[in-house]
Protein backbone atom coordinates (compact mmCIF):
# COMPACT_ATOMS: atom_id res chain seq x y z
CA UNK A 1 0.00 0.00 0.00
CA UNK A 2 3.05 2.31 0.94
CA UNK A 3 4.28 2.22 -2.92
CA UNK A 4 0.80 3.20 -4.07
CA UNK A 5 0.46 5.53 -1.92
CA UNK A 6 4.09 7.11 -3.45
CA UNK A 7 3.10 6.03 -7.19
CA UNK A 8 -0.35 8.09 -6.51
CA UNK A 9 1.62 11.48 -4.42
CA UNK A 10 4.36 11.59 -6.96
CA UNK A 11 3.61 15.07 -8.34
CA UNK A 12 7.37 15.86 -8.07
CA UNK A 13 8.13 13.66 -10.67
CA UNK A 14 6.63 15.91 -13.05
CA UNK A 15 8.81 18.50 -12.79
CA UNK A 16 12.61 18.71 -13.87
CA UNK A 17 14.83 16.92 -12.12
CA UNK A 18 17.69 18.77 -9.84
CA UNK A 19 20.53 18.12 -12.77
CA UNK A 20 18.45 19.63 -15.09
CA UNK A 21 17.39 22.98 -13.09
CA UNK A 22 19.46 25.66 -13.16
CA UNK A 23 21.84 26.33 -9.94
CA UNK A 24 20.30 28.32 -7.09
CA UNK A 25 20.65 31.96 -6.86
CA UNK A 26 18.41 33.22 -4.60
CA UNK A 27 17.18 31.12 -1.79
CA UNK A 28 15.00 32.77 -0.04
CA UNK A 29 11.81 31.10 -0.90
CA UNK A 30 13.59 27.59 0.32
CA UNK A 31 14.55 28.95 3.17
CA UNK A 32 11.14 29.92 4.14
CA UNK A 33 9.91 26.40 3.42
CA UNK A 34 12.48 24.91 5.40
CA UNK A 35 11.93 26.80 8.80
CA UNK A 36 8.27 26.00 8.39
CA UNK A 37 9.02 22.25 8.62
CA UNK A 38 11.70 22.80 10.86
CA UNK A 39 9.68 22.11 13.78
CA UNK A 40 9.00 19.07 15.63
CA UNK A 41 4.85 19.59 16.17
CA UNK A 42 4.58 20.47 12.61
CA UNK A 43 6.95 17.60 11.42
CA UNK A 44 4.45 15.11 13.99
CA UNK A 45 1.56 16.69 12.71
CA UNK A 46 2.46 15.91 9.20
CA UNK A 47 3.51 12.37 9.80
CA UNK A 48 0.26 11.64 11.30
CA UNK A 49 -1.70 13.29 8.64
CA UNK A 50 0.20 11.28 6.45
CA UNK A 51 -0.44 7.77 8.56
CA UNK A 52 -4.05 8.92 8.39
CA UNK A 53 -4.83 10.48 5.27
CA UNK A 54 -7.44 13.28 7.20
CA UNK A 55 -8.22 13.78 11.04
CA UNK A 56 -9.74 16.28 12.83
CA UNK A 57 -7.87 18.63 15.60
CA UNK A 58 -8.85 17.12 18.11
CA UNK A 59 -7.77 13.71 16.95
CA UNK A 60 -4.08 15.05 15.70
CA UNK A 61 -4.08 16.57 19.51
CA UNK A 62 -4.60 13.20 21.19
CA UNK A 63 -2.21 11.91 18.17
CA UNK A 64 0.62 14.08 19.50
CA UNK A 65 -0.09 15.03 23.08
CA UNK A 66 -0.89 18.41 22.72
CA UNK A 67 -4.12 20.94 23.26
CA UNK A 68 -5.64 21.67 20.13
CA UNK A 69 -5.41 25.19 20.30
CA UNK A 70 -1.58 24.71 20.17
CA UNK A 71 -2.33 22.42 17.09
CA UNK A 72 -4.35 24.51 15.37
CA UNK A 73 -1.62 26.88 15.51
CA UNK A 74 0.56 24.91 13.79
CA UNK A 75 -2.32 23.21 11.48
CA UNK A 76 -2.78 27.68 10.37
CA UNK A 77 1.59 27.61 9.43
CA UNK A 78 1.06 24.48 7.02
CA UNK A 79 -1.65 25.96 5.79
CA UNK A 80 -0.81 28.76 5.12
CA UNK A 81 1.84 27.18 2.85
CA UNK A 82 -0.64 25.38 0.98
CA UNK A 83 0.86 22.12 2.47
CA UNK A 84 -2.60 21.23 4.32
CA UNK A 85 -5.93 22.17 3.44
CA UNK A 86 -9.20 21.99 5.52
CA UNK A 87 -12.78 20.39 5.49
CA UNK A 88 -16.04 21.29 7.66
CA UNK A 89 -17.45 18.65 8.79
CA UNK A 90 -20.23 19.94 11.35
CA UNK A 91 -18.38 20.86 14.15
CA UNK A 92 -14.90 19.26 13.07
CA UNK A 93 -12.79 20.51 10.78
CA UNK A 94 -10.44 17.94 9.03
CA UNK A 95 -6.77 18.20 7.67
CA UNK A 96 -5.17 16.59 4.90
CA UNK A 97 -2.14 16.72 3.23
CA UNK A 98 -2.42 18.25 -0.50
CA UNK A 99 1.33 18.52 -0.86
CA UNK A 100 3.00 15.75 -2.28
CA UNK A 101 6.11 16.98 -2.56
CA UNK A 102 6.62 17.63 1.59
CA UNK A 103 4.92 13.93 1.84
CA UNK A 104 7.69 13.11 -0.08
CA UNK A 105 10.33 15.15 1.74
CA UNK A 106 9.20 13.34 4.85
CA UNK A 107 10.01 10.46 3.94
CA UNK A 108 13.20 11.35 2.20
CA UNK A 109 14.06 12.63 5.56
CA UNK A 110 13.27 9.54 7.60
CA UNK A 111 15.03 7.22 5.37
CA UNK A 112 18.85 9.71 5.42
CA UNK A 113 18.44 9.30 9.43
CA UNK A 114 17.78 5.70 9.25
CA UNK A 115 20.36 5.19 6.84
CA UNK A 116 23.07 7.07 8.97
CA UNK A 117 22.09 5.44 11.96
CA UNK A 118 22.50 1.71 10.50
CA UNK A 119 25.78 3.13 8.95
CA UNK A 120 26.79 4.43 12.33
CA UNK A 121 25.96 0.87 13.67
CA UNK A 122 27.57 -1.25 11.17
């Protein structure tokens, strides 16, 4: 299910690779998206948005051991970055994940500490 899930979130793939783009001159705008998921509750939040697929605030609260006002705070940051996006349901209000590429970044970023840690170990 995990390689569907990456076959069906693979939006990234559709743009040119890093060989092919031209070098970085200014970056500012990576920067920015960098210190917004440079932070531990966001980071959680995502990864259990992405275990889930949608959840409500209260339910990534419980998730991460937080008060939902605190997570709603950080739910606003990802939003803002178009990295989340929201859905009324009645009272709730449910979060998803509509950017691929930062599903994708996770990962990446849980498999270079995995790998350094079983390099460190072997």
């Amino acid at each position: 299910m995990a390689l569907e899930k990456r076959t069906e979130l693979s939006a990234c793939s559709l743009k040119p690779s890093l060989e092919d783009r031209e070098l970085i001159t200014e970056a500012g705008a990576l920067v920015a998206l960098f210190k917004v998921l440079a932070n531990d509750t966001r980071l959680r939040l995502l990864h259990a948005l992405a275990r889930s697929g949608e959840l409500c605030v209260t339910e990534l609260a419980a998730s991460v051991g937080m008060k939902p006002q605190a997570v709603s705070n950080q739910l606003q940051r990802l939003a803002d970055r178009s990295i989340i996006r929201a859905r009324r349901d009645g009272n709730n209000i449910h979060y998803r994940v509509v950017d691929p590429c930062v599903l994708s970044l996770l990962e990446l970023g849980l498999c270079l500490i995995e790998e350094a840690e079983q390099q460190a170990s072997g």
